[in-house]
Protein backbone atom coordinates (compact mmCIF):
# COMPACT_ATOMS: atom_id res chain seq x y z
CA UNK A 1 0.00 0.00 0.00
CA UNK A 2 1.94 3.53 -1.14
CA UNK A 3 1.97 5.98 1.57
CA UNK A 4 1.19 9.52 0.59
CA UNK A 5 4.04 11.53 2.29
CA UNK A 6 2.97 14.63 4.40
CA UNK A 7 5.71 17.24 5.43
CA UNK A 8 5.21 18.58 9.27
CA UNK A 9 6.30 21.61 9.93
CA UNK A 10 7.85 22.33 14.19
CA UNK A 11 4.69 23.67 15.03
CA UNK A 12 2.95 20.31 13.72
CA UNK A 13 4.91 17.83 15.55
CA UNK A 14 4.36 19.92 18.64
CA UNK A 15 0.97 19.99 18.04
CA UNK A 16 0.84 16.13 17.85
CA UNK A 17 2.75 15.66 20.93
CA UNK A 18 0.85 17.93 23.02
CA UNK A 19 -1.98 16.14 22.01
CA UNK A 20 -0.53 12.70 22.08
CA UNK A 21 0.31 13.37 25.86
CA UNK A 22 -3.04 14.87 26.80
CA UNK A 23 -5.99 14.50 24.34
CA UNK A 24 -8.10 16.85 26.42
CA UNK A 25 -5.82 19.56 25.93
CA UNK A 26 -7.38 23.06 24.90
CA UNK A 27 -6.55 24.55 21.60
CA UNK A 28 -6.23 27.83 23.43
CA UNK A 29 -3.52 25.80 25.95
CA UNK A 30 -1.90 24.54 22.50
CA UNK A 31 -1.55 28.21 21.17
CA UNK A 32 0.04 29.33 24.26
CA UNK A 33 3.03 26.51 24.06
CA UNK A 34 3.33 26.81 20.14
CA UNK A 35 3.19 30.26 20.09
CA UNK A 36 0.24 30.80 17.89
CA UNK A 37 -3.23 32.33 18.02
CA UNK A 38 -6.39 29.93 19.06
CA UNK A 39 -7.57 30.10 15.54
CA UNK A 40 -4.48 29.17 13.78
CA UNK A 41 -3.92 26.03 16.38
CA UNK A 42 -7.67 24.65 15.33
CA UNK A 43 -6.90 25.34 11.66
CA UNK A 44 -3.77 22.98 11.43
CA UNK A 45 -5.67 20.34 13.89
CA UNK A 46 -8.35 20.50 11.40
CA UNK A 47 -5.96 19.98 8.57
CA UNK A 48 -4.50 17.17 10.52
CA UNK A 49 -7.02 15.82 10.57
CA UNK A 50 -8.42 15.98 6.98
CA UNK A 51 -5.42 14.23 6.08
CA UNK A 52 -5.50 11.64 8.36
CA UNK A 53 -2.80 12.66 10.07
CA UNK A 54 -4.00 12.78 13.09
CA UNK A 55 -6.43 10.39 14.66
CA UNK A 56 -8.33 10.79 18.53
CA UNK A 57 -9.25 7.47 19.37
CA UNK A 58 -11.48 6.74 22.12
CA UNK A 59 -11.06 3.11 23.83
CA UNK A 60 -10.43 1.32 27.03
CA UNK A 61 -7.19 1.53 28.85
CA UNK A 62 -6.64 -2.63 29.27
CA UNK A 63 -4.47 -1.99 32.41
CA UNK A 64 -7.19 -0.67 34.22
CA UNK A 65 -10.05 -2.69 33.25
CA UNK A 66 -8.11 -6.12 33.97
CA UNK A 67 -8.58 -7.49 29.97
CA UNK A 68 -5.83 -9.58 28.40
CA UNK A 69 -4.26 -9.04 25.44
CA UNK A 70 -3.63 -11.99 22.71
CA UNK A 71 -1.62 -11.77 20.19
CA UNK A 72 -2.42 -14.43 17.15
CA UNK A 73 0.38 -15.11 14.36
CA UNK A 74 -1.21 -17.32 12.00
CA UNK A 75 0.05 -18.86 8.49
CA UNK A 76 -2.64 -18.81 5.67
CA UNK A 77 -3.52 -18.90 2.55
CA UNK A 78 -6.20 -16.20 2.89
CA UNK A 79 -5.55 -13.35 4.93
CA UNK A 80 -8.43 -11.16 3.54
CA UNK A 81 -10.85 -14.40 4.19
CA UNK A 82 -9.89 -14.26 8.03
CA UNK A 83 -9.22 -11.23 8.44
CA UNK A 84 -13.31 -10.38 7.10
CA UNK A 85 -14.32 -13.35 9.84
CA UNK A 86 -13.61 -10.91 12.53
CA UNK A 87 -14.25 -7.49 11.33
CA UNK A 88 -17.42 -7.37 13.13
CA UNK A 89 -16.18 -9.21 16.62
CA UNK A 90 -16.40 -7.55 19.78
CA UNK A 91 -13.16 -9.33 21.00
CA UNK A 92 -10.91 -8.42 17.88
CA UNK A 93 -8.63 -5.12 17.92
CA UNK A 94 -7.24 -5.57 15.02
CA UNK A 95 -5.41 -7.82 12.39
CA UNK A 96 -2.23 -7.30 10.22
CA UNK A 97 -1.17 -8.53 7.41
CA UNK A 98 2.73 -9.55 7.82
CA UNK A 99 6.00 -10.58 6.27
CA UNK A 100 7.55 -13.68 6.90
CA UNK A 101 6.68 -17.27 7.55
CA UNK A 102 3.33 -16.41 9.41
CA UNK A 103 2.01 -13.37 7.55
CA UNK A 104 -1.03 -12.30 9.48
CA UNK A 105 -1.10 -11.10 13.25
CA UNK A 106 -4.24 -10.49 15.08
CA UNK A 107 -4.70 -9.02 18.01
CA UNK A 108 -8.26 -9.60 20.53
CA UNK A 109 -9.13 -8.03 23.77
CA UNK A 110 -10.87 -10.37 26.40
CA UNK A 111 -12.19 -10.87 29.85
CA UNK A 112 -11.02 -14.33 30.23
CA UNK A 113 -8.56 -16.51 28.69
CA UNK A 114 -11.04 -19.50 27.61
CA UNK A 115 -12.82 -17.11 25.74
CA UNK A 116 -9.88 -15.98 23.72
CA UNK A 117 -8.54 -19.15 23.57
CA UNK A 118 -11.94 -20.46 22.27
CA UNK A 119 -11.92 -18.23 19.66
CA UNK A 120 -8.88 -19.16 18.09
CA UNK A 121 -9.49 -22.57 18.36
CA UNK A 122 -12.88 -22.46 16.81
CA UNK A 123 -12.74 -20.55 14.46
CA UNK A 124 -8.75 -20.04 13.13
CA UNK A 125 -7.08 -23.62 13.82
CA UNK A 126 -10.18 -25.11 12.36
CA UNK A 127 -9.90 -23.30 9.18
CA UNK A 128 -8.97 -25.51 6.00
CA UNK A 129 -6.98 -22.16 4.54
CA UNK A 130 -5.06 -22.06 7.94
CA UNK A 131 -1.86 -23.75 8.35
CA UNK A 132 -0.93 -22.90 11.93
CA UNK A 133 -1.63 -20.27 14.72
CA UNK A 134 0.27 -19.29 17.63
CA UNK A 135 -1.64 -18.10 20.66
CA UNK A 136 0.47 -15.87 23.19
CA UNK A 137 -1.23 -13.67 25.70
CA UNK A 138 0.42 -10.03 25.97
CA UNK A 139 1.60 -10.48 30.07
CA UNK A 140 2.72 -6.22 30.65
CA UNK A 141 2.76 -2.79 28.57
CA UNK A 142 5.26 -0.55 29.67
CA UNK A 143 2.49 2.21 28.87
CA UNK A 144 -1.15 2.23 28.94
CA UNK A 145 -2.69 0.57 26.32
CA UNK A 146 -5.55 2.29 25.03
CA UNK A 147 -7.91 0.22 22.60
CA UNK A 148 -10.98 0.90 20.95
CA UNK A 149 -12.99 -1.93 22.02
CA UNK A 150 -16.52 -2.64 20.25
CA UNK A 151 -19.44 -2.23 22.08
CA UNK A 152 -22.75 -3.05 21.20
CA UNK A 153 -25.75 -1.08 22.54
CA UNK A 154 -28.73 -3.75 21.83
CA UNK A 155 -28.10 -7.28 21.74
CA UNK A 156 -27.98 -9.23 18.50
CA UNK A 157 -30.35 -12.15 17.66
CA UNK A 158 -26.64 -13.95 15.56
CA UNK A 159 -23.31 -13.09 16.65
CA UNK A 160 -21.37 -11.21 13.72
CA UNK A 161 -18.99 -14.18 12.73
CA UNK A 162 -21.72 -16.38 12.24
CA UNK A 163 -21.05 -18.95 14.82
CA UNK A 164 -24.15 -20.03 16.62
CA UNK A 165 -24.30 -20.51 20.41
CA UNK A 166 -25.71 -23.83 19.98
CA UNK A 167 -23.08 -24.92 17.71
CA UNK A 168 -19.82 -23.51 19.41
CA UNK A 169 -18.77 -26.47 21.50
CA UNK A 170 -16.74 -24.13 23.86
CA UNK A 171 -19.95 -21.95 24.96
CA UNK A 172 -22.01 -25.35 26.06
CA UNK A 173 -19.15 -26.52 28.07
CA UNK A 174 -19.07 -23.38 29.68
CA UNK A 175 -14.86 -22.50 28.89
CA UNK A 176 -16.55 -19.32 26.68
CA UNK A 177 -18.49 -16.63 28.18
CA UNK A 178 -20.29 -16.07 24.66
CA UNK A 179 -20.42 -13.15 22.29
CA UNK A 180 -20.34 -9.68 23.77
CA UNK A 181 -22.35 -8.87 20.67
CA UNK A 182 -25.61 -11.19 21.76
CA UNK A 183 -28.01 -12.09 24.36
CA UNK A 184 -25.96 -15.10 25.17
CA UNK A 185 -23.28 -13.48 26.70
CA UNK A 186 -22.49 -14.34 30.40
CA UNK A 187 -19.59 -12.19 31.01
CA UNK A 188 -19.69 -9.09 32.78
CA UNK A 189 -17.94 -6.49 30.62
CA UNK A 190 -19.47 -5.74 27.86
């Protein structure tokens, strides 16, 4: 995928750090530590932002909420066919296609670790396109980890990936807590 290049100016990258350390920061504070008026601060933001530059992402700080982290590195002869699986999943961050001998890494957010763990075996290992997955659990972040984490107002009659309740063998054993994303869910965060 070309990247379009963007030249940032001091001001810019001082902008971006300021906000980077403290989203909630005023453009009127901004001005005062860039030296520049209220109005100019909010037009480069918006231009920033119009280019995708920069991004405010709302999400959950994992440290604080007690979620784990997994980490998925999975060989396959489909990456856009897995990655589509989860684009609708509560649990899934995001996924990235890679070089080398496994070239796609996922990464899911969960309560528990039998849900995660259900959900790669389920639905990744089981998957004739998949050659192999490795499961690891992220155990510390240095920093905060901030993730935007799906949630859904009104319960769904069908989870998004398809997968029944009554056909996932982890759920009626009771090592899965369910789909965030329907009735059937018996965790407690989402």
């Amino acid at each position: 995928m070309p990247q379009v290049k963007f030249t940032l100016d001091e001001k810019d990258r001082k902008i971006i750090s300021l906000l980077h350390d403290n989203h909630d920061l005023s453009q009127e504070e901004i001005a005062k530590k860039v030296s520049l008026s209220q109005p100019s601060v909010a037009m480069r933001i918006k231009k920033l932002k119009d280019r995708g530059i920069l991004e405010i992402v709302s999400g959950v700080n994992l440290n604080k909420v007690g979620m784990y982290l997994a980490k998925v590195m999975v060989r396959t002869t489909n990456t856009t066919k897995i990655l589509n699986i989860f684009r609708g999943c509560p649990f899934f961050i995001n996924g990235f296609i890679v070089s080398g001998d496994e070239n796609l890494m996922l990464l899911f957010a969960g309560e528990d670790l039998a849900s995660l763990e259900s959900i790669i075996d389920c639905r990744i290992r089981k998957d004739k396109d998949v050659q192999s997955a490795d499961f690891n659990i992220i155990i510390s972040s240095i920093k905060d980890f901030v993730v935007p984490i799906r949630i859904v107002e009104r319960p769904l009659n069908k989870p998004p990936c398809g997968v029944e309740y009554k056909t996932c063998q982890a759920y009626s054993e009771n090592r899965c807590f369910g789909c965030p994303a329907t009735n059937r869910y018996k965790g407690v965060f989402w």
